[in-house]
C-alpha atoms as a PDB file:
ATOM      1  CA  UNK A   1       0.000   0.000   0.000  1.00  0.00           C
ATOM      2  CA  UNK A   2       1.411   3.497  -0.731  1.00  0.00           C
ATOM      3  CA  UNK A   3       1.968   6.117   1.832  1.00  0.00           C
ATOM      4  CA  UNK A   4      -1.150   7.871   1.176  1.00  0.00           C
ATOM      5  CA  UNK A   5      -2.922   5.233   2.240  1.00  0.00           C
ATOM      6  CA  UNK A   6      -4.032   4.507  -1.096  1.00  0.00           C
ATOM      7  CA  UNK A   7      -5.367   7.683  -2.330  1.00  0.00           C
ATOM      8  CA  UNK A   8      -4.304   9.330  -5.712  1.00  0.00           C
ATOM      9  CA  UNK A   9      -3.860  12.790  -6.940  1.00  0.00           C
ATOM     10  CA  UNK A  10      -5.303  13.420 -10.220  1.00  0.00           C
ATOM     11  CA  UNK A  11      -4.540  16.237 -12.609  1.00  0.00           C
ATOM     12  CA  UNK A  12      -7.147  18.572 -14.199  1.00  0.00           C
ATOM     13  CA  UNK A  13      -7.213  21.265 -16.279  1.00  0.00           C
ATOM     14  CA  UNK A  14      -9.959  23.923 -17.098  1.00  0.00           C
ATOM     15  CA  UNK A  15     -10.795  24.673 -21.007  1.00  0.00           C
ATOM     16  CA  UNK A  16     -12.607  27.297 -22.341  1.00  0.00           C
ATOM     17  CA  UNK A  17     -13.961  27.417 -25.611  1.00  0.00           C
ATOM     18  CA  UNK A  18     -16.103  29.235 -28.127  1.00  0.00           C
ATOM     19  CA  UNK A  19     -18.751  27.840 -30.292  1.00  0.00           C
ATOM     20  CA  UNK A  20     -18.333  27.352 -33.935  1.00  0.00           C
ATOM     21  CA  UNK A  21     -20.808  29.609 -34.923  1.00  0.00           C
ATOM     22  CA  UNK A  22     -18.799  32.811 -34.225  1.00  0.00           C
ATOM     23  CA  UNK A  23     -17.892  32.834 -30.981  1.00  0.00           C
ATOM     24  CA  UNK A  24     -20.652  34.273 -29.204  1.00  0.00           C
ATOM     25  CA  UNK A  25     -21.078  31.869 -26.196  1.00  0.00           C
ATOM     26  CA  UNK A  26     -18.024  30.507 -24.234  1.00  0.00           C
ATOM     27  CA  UNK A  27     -18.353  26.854 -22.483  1.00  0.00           C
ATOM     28  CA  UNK A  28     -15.958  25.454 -19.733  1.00  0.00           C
ATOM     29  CA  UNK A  29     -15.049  21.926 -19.686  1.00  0.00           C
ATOM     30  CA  UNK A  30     -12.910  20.362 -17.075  1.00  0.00           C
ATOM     31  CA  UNK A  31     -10.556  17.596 -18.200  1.00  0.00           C
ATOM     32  CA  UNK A  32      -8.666  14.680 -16.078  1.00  0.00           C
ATOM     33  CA  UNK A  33      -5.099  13.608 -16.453  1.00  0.00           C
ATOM     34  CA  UNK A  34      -5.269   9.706 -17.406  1.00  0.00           C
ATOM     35  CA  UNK A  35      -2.905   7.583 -18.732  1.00  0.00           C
ATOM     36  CA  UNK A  36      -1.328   9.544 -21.524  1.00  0.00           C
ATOM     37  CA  UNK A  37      -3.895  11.591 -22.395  1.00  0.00           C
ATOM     38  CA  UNK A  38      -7.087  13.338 -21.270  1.00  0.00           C
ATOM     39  CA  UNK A  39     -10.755  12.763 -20.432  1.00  0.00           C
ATOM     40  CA  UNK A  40     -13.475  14.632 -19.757  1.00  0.00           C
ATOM     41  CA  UNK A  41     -14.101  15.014 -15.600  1.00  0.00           C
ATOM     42  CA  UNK A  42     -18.151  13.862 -16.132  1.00  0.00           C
ATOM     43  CA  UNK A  43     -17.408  10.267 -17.841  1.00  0.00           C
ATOM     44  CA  UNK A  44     -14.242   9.833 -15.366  1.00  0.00           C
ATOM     45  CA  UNK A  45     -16.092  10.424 -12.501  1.00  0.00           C
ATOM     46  CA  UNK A  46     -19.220   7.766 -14.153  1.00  0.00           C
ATOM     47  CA  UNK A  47     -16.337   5.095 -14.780  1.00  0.00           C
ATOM     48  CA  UNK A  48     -14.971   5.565 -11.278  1.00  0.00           C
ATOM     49  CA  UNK A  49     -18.068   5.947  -8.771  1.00  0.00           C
ATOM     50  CA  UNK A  50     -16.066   4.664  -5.992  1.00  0.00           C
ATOM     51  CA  UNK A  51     -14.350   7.506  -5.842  1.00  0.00           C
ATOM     52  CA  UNK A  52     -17.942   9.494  -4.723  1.00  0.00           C
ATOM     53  CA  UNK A  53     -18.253   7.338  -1.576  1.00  0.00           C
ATOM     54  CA  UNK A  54     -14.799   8.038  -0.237  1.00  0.00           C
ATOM     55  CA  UNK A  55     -12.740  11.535   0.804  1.00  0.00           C
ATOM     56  CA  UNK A  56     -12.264  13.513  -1.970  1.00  0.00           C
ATOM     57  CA  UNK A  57     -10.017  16.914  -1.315  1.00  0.00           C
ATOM     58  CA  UNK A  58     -10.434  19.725  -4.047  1.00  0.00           C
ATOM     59  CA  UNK A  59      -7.666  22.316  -4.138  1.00  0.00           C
ATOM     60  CA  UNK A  60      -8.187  25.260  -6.759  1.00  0.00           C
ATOM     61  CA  UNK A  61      -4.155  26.793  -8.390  1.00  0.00           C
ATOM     62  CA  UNK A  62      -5.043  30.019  -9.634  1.00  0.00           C
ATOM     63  CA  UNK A  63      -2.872  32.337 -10.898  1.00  0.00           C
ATOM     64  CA  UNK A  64      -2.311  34.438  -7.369  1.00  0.00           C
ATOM     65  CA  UNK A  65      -0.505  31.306  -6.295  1.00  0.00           C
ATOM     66  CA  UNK A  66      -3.103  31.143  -3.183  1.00  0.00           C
ATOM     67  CA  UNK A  67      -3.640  27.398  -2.397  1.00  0.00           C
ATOM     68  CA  UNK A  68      -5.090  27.232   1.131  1.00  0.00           C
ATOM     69  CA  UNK A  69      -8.871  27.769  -0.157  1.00  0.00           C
ATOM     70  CA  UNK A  70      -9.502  23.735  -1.070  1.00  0.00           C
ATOM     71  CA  UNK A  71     -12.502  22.861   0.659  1.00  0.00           C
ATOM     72  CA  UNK A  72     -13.516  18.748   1.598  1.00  0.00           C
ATOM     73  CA  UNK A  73     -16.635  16.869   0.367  1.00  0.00           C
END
């Protein structure tokens, strides 16, 4: 067992995008670090529903470098 006691940190990232029809509206999508590549946060989270019914920690890394606001489902 690892020294987290089996927990894993996962790496997301936010995009933003513009519709194809000019721009008008933006949409956010949030992506997960798996394997080599990346998935989209909703279909992760479906795959891996065990992760719901333990402690998940959520730290936000904006730009000002500030890191103590995660908060704890």
């Amino acid at each position: 067992m690892s020294s987290m006691g089996g927990k894993k940190m996962y790496t997301c990232k936010l995009m933003t995008y513009a519709d194809r029809r000019g721009g008008q509206f933006k949409n956010n999508k949030v992506l997960i670090r798996v394997g080599g590549g990346w998935q989209d946060l909703e279909f992760f989270l479906l795959e891996h529903s065990s992760l719901m019914a333990s402690d998940v920690v959520v730290r936000s890394f904006g730009a000002t470098g500030n890191t103590n606001h995660g908060w704890r489902n």
